[in-house]
N, C-alpha and C. Protein backbone atom coordinates (compact mmCIF):
# COMPACT_ATOMS: atom_id res chain seq x y z
N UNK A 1 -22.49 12.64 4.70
CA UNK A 1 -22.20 11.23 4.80
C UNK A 1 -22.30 10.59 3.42
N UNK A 2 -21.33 9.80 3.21
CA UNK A 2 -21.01 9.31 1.48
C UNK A 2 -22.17 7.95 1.54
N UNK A 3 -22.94 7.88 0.30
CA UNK A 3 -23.85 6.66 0.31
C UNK A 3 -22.76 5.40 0.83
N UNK A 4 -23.79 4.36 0.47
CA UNK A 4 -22.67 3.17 1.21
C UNK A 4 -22.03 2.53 -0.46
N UNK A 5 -21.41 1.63 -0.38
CA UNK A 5 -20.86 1.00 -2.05
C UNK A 5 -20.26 -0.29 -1.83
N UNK A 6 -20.59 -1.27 -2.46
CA UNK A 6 -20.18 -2.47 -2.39
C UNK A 6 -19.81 -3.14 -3.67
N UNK A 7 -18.38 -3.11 -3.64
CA UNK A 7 -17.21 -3.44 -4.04
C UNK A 7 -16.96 -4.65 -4.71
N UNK A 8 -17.34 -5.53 -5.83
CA UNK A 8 -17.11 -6.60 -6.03
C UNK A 8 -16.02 -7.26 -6.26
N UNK A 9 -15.63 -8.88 -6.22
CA UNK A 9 -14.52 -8.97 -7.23
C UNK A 9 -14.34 -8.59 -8.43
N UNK A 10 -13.16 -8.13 -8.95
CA UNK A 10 -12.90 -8.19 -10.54
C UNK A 10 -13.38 -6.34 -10.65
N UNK A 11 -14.13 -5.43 -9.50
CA UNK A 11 -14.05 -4.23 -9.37
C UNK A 11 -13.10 -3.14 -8.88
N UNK A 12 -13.01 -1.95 -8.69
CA UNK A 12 -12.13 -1.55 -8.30
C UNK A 12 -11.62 -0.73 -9.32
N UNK A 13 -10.33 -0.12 -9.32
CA UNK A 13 -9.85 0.34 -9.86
C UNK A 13 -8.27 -0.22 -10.03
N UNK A 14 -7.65 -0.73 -11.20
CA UNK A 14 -6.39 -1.41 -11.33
C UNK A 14 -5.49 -0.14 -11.80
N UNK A 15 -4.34 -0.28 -11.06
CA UNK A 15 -3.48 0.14 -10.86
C UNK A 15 -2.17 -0.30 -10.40
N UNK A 16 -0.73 0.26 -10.78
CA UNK A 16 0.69 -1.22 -10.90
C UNK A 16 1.70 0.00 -10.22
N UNK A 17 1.42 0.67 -9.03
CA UNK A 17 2.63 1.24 -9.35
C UNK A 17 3.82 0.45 -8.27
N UNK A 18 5.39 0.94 -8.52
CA UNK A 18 6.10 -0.18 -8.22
C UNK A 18 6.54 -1.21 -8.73
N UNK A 19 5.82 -1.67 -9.89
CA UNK A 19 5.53 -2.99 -10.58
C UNK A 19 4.33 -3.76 -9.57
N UNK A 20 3.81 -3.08 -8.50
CA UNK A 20 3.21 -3.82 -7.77
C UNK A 20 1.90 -3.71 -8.28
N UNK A 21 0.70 -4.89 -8.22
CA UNK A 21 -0.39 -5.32 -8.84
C UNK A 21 -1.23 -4.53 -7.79
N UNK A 22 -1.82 -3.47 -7.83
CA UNK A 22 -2.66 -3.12 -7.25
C UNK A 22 -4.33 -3.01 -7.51
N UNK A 23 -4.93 -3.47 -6.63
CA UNK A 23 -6.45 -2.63 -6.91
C UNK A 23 -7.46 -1.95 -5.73
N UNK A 24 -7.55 -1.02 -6.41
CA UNK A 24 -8.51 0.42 -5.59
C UNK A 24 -9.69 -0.33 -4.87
N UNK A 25 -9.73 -1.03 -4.11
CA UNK A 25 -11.35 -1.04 -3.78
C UNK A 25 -11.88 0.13 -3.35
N UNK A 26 -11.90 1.08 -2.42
CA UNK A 26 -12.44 2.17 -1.74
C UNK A 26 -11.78 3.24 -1.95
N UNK A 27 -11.89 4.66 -2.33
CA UNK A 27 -11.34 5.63 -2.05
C UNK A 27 -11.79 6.55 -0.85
N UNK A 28 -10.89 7.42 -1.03
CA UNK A 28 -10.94 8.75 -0.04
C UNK A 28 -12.68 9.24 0.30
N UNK A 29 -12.70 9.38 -1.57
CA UNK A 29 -13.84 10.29 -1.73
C UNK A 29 -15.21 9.05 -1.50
N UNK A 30 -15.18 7.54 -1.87
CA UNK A 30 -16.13 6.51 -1.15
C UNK A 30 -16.50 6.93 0.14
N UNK A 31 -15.34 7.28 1.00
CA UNK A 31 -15.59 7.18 2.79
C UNK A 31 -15.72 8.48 3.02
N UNK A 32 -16.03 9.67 2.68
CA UNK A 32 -16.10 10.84 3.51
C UNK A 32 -14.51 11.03 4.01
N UNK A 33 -13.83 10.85 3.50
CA UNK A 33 -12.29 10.70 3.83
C UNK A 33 -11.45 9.84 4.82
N UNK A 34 -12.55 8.90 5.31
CA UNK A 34 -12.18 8.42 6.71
C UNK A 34 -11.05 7.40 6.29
N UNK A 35 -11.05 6.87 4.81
CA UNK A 35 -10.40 5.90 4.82
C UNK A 35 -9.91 4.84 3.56
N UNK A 36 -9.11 4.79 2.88
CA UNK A 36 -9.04 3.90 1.26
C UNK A 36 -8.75 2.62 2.23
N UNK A 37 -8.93 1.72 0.93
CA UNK A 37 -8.73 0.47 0.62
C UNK A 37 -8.28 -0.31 -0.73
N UNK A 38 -7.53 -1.00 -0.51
CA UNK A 38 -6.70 -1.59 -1.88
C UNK A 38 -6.17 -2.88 -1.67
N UNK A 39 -6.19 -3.75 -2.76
CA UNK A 39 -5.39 -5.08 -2.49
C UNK A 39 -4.30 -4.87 -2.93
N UNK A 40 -2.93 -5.60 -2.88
CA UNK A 40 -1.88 -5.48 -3.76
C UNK A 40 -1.82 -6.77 -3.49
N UNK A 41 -1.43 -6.99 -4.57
CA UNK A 41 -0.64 -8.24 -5.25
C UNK A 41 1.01 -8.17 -5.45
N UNK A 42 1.55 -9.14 -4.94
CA UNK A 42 2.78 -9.01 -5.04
C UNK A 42 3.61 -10.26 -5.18
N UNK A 43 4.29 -10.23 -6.51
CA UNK A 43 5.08 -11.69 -6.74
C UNK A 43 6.29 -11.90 -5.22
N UNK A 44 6.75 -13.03 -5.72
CA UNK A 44 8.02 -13.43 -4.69
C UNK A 44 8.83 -12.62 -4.95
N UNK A 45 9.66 -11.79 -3.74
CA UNK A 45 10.59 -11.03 -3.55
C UNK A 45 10.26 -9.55 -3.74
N UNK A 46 9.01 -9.37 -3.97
CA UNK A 46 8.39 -7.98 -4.33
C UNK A 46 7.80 -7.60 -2.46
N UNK A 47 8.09 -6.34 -2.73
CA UNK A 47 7.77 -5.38 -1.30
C UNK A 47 8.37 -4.08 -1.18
N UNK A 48 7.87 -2.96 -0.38
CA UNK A 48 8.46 -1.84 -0.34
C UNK A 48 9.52 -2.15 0.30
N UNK A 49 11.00 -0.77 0.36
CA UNK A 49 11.67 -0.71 1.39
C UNK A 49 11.26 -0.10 2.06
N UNK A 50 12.10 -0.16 3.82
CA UNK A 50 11.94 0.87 4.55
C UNK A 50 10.96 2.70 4.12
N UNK A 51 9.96 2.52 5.12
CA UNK A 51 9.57 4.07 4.92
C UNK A 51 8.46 4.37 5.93
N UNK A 52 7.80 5.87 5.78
CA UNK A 52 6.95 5.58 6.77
C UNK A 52 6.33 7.20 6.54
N UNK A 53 4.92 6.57 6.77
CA UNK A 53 4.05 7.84 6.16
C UNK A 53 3.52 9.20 7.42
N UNK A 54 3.73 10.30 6.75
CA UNK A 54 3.41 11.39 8.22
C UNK A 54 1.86 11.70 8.25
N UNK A 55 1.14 11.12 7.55
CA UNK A 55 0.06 11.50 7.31
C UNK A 55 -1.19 11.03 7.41
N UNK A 56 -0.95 9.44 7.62
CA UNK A 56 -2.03 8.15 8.48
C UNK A 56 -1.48 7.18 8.42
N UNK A 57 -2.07 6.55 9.26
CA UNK A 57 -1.90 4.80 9.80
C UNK A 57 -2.46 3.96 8.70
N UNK A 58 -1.58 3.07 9.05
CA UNK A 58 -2.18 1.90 7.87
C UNK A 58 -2.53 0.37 8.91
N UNK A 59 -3.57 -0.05 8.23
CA UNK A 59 -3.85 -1.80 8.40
C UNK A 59 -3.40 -2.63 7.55
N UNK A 60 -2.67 -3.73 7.45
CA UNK A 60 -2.34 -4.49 6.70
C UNK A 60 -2.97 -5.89 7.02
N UNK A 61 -4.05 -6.69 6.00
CA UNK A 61 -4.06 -7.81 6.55
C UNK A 61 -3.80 -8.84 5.50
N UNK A 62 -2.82 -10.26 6.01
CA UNK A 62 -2.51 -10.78 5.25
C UNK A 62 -3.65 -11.86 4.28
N UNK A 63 -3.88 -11.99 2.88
CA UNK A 63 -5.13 -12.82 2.54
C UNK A 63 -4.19 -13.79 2.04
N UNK A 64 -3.21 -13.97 1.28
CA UNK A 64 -2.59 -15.08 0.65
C UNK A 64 -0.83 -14.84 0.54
N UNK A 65 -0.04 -16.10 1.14
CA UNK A 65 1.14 -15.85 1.07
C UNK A 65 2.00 -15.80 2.14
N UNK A 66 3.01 -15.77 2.20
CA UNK A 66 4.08 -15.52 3.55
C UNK A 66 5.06 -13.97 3.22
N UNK A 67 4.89 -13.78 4.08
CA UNK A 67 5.36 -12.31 3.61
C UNK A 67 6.46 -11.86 5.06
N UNK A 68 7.80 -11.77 5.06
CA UNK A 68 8.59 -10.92 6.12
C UNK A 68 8.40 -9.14 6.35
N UNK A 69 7.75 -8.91 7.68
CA UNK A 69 7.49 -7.40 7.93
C UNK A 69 8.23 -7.13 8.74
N UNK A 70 8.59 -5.88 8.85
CA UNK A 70 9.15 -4.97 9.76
C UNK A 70 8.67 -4.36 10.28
N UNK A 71 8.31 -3.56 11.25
CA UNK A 71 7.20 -2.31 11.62
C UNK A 71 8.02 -2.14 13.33
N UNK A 72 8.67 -1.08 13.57
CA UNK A 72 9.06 -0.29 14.60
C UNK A 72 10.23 -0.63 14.88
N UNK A 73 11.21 -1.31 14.10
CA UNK A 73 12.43 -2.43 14.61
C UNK A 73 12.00 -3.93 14.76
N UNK A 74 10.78 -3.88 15.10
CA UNK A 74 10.43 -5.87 15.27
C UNK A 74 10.28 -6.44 14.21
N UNK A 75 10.90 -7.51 13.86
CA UNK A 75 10.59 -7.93 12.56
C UNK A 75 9.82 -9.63 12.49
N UNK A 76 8.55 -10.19 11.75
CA UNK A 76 8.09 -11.05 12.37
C UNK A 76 7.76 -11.72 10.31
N UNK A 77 7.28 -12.78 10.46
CA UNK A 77 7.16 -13.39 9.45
C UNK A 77 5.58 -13.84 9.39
N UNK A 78 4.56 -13.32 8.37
CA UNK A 78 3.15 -13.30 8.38
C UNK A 78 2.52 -13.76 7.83
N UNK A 79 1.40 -14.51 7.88
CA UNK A 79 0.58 -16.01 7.05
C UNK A 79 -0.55 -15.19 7.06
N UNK A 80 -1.62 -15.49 6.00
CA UNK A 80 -3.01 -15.91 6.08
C UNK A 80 -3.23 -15.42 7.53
N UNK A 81 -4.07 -14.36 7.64
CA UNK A 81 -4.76 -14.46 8.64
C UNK A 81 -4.31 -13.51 9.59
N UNK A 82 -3.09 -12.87 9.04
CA UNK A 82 -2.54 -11.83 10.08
C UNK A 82 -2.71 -10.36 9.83
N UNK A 83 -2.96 -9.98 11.08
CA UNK A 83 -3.37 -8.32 11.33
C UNK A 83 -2.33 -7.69 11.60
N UNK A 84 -1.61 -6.08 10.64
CA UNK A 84 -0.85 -5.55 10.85
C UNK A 84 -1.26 -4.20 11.42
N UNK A 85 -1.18 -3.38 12.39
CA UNK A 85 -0.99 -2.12 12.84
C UNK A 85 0.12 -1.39 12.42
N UNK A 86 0.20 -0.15 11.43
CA UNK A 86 1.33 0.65 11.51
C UNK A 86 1.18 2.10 12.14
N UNK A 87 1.25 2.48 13.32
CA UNK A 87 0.85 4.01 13.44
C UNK A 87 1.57 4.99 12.30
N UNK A 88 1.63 5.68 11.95
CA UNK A 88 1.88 6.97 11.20
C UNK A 88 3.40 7.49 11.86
N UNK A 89 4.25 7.62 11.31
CA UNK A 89 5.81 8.12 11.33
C UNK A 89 6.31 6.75 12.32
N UNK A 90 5.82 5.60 11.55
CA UNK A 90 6.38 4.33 12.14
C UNK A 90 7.31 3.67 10.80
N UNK A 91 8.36 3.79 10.97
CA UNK A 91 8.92 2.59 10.04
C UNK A 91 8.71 1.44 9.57
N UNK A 92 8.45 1.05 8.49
CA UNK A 92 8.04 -0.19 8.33
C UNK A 92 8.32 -0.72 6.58
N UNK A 93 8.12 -2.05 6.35
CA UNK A 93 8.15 -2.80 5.21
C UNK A 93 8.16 -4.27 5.16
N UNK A 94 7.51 -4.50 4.15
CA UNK A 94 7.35 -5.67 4.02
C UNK A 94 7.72 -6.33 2.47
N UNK A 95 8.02 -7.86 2.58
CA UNK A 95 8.26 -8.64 1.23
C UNK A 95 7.88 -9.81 1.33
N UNK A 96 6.95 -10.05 -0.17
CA UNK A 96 6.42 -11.44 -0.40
C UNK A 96 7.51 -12.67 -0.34
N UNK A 97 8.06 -13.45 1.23
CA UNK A 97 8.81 -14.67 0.98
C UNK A 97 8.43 -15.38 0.51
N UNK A 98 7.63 -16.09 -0.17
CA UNK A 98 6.67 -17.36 -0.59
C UNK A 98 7.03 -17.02 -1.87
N UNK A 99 6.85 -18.38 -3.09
CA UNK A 99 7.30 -18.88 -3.84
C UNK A 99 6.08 -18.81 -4.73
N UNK A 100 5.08 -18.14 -4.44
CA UNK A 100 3.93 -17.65 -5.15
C UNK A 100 3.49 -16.38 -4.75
N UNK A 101 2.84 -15.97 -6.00
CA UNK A 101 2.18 -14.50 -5.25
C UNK A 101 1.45 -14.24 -4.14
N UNK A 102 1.47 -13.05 -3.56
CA UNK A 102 0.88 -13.25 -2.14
C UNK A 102 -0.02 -11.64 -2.22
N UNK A 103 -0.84 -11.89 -1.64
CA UNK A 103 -2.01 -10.91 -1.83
C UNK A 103 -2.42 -10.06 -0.41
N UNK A 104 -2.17 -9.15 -0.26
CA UNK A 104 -2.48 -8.37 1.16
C UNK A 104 -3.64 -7.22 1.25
N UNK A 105 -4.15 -6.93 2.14
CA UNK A 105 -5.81 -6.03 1.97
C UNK A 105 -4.85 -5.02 2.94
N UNK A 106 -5.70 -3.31 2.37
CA UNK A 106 -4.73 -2.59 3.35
C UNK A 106 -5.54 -1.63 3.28
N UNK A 107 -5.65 -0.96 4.12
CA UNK A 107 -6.13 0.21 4.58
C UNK A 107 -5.90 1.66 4.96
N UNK A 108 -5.65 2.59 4.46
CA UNK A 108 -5.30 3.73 4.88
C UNK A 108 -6.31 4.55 5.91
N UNK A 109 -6.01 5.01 7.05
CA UNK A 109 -6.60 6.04 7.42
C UNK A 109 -6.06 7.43 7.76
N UNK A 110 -6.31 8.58 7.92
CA UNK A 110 -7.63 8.80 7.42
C UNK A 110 -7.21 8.40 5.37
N UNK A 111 -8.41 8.23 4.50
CA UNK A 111 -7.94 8.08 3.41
C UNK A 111 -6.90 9.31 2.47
N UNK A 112 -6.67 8.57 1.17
CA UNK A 112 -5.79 9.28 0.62
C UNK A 112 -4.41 8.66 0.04
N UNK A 113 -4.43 7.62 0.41
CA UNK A 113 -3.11 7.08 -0.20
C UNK A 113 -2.97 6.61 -1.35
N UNK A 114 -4.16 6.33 -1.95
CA UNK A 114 -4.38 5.55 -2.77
C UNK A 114 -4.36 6.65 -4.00
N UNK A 115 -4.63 8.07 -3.43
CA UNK A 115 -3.87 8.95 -4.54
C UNK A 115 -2.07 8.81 -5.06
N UNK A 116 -1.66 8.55 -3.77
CA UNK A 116 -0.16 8.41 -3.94
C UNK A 116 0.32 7.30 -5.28
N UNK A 117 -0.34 6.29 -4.78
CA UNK A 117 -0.03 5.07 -5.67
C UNK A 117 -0.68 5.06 -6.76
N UNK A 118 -1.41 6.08 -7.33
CA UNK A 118 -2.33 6.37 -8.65
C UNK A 118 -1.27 7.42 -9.23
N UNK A 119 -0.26 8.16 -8.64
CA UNK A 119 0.40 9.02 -8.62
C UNK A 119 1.49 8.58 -9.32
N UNK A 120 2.46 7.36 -8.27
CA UNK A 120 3.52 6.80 -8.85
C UNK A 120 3.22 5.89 -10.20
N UNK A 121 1.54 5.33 -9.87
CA UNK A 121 1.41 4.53 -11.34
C UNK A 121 1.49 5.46 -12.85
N UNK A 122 1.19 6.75 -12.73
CA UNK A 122 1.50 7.78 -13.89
C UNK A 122 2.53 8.19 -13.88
N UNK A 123 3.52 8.07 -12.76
CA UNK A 123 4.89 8.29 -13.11
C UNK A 123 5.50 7.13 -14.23
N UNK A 124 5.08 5.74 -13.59
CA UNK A 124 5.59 4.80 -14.79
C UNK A 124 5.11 4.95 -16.04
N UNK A 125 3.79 5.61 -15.80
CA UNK A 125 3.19 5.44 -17.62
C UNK A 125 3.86 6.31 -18.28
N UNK A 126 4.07 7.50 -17.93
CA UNK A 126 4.93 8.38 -18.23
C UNK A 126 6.24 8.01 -18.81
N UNK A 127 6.89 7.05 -18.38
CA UNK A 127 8.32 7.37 -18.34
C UNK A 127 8.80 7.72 -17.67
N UNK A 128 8.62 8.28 -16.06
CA UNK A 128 9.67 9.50 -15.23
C UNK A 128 9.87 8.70 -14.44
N UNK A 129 9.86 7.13 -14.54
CA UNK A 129 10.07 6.98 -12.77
C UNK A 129 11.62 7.00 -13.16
N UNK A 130 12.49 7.88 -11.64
CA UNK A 130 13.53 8.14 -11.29
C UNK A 130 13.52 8.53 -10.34
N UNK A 131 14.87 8.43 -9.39
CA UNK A 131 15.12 8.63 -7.95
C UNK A 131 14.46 10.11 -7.60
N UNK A 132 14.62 11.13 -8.76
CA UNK A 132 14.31 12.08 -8.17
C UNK A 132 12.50 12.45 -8.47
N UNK A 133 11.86 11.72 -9.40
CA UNK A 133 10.58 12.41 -9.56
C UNK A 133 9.97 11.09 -8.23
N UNK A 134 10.27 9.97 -8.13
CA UNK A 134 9.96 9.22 -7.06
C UNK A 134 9.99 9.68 -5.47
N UNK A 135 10.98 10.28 -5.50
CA UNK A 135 11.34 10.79 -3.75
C UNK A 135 10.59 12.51 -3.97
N UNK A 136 10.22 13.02 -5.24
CA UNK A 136 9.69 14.68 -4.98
C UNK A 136 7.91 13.87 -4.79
N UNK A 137 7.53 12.93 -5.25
CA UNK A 137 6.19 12.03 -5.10
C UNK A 137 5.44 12.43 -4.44
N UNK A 138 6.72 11.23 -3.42
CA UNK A 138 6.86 10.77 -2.06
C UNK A 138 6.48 11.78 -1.27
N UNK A 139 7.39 12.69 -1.21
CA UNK A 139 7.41 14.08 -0.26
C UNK A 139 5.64 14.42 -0.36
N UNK A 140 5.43 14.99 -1.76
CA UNK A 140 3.99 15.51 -1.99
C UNK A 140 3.05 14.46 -1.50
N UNK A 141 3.11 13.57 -0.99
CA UNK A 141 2.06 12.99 0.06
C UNK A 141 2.82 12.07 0.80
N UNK A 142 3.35 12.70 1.37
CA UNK A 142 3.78 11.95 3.31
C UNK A 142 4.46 10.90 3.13
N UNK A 143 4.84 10.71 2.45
CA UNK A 143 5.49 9.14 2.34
C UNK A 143 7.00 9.63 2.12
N UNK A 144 8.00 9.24 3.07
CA UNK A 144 9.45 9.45 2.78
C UNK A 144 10.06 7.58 2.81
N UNK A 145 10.90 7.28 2.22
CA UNK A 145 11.66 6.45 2.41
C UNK A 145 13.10 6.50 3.36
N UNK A 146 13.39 5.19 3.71
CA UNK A 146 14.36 5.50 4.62
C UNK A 146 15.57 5.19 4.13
N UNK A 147 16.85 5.79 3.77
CA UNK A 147 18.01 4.82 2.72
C UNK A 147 18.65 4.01 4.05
C-alpha cells in the first residue's frame, strides 16, 4: 500500500503535451496503480479529437469554463460542476467553448495515462511530433484516435 501524499497548488508535475497545459497531480506509482490524476488547462477552442482508450476509464470533472463533450454519440455542453463518466473503448472528446481558459480535473483508472501524456510531451520537446510518431504513441498505450 503506497503512503498517502498531498498534493498542493503550484505542485505536481507540469507538463504541455498537445499544446495542452497540463499538471501531474497523482501518478500511477502515488496510488499503487489504482489511479492518476491531472489538471489540464485548456485555452478557447483547445480539446482532443475523437478517441478512446482500451486500457481504463476516465473521470472528467469540470472546475472552470464551458466546454462541448461527446462521450458514446451524446453530445452535451458542461459548466462548473459537472461529472463526466467515460468507460474504456468509449468514444469521446471534448473542447474548451468559452472565451477563457477552462480548467478540467481528470482521472485515470486503473492509473497510467499520465505516462502517455509525459510521452507525447517529449515527443514535442524533441521535435517528432508527426502523424506517424503520434498515432505509433498512441498505439503504445491504448489510446487510438478516431479519423
Amino acid at each position: 500500500m503506497p503512503a498517502f501524499k498531498i498534493v498542493g497548488p503550484g505542485q505536481g508535475t507540469a507538463i504541455n503535451p498537445f499544446g495542452i497545459s497540463m499538471n501531474v497531480m497523482l501518478r500511477a506509482d502515488d496510488t499503487g496503480g489504482t489511479f492518476a490524476s491531472l489538471v489540464a488547462e485548456l485555452d478557447p477552442g483547445q480539446g482532443p479529437p475523437p478517441h478512446f482508450h482500451h486500457d481504463h476509464d476516465e473521470y472528467f470533472f469540470i472546475l472552470e469554463g464551458r466546454f462541448s463533450l461527446s462521450v458514446g454519440g451524446q453530445d452535451v455542453t458542461a459548466e462548473p460542476g459537472t461529472m463526466v463518466y467515460v468507460p474504456r473503448e468509449t468514444v469521446h472528446a471534448f473542447k474548451n467553448i468559452g472565451t477563457t481558459r477552462g480548467k478540467i480535473l481528470e482521472w485515470g483508472l486503473p492509473g497510467g495515462q499520465e505516462r502517455y501524456f509525459e510521452a507525447i510531451d517529449q515527443l514535442a520537446a524533441r521535435g517528432e511530433m508527426n502523424p506517424e510518431n503520434i498515432v505509433a504513441t498512441s498505439r503504445a498505450f491504448e489510446t487510438e484516435f478516431v479519423v
